[in-house]
Protein backbone atom coordinates (compact mmCIF):
# COMPACT_ATOMS: atom_id res chain seq x y z
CA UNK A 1 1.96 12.92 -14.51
CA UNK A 2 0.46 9.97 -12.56
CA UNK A 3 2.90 7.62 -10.75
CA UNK A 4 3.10 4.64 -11.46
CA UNK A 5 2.91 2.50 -8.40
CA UNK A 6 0.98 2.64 -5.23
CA UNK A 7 2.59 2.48 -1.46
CA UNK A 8 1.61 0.09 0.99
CA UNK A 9 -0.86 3.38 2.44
CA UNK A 10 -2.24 3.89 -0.96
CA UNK A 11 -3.40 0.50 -1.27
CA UNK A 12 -4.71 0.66 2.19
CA UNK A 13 -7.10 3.71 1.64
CA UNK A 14 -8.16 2.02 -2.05
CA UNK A 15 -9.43 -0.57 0.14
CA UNK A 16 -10.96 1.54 3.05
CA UNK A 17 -8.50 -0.02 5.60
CA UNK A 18 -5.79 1.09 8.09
CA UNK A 19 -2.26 -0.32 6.80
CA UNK A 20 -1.61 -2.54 10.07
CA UNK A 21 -5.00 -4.38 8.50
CA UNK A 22 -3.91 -4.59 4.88
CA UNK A 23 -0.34 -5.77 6.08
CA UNK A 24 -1.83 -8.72 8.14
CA UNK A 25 -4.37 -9.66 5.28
CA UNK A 26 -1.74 -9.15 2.33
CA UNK A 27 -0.62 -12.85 2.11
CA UNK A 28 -4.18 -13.87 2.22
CA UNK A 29 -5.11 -11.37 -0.47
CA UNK A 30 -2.86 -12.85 -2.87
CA UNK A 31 -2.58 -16.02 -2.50
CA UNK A 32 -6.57 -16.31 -2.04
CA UNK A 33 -8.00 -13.46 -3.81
CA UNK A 34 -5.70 -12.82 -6.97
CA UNK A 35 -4.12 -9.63 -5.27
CA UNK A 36 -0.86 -8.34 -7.61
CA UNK A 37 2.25 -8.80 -4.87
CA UNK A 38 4.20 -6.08 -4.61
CA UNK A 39 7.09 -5.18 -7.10
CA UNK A 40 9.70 -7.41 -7.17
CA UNK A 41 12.72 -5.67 -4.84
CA UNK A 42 10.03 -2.77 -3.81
CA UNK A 43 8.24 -1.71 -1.36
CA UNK A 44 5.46 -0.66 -3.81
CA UNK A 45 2.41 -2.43 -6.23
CA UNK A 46 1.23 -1.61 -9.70
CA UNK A 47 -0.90 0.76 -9.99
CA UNK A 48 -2.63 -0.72 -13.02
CA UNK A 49 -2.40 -4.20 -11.99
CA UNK A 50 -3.97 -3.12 -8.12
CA UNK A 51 -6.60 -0.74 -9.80
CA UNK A 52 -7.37 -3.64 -12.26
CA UNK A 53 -7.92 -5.80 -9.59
CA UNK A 54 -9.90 -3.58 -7.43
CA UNK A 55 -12.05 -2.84 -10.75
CA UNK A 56 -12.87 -6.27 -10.44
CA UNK A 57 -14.53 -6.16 -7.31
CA UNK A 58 -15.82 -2.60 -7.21
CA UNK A 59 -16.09 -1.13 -10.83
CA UNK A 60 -13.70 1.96 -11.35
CA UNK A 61 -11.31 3.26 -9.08
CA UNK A 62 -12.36 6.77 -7.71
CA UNK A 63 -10.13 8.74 -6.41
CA UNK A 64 -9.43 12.56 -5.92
CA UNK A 65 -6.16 14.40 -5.28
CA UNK A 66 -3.46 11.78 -4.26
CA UNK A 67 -4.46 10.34 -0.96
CA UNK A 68 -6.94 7.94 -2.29
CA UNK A 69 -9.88 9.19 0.18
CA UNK A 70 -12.91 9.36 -2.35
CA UNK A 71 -13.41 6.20 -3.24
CA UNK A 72 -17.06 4.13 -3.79
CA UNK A 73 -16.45 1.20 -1.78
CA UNK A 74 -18.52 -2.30 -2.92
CA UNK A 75 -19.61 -4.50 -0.25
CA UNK A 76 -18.05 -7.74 -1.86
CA UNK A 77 -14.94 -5.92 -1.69
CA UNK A 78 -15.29 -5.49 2.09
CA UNK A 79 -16.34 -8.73 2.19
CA UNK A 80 -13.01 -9.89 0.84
CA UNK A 81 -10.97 -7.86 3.18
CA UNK A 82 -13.59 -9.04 6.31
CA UNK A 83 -13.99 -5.62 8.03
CA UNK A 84 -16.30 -2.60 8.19
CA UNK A 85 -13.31 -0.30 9.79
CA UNK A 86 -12.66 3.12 8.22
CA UNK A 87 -8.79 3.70 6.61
């Protein structure tokens, strides 16, 4: 069965980014992009509500096994996030 939520590292590889990047671009992501916050009294984010946001930018989430490393990455999407680095 799928889990439900995403860490802070999933969401990082969704987005092709190391997690010191997506933790210093997380308030601007949601509060200028429409990024879900994370879980009210977690540590974690929705997986629908990320993966429907991604979807929005990118098309369908790809991703094999659980570590989020196969994914088709759009360039607006890493325009959003403002960086060509690898996760």
């Amino acid at each position: 069965m799928e889990a439900l939520t995403y860490t802070m590292k999933e969401v990082a590889e969704l987005l092709g980014i190391n997690v010191s990047t997506f933790r210093n671009r997380l308030g601007d992501l949601v509060a200028k992009h429409g990024m879900p916050m994370r879980l009210p009294g977690r540590r974690r984010f929705s997986r629908r509500a990320i993966d429907q946001w991604i979807d929005r930018y990118n098309g369908p989430v790809r991703v094999q096994g659980m570590t989020g490393t196969a994914i088709q990455h759009n360039q607006r999407l890493r325009l959003l996030i403002g960086t060509g680095e690898a996760a």
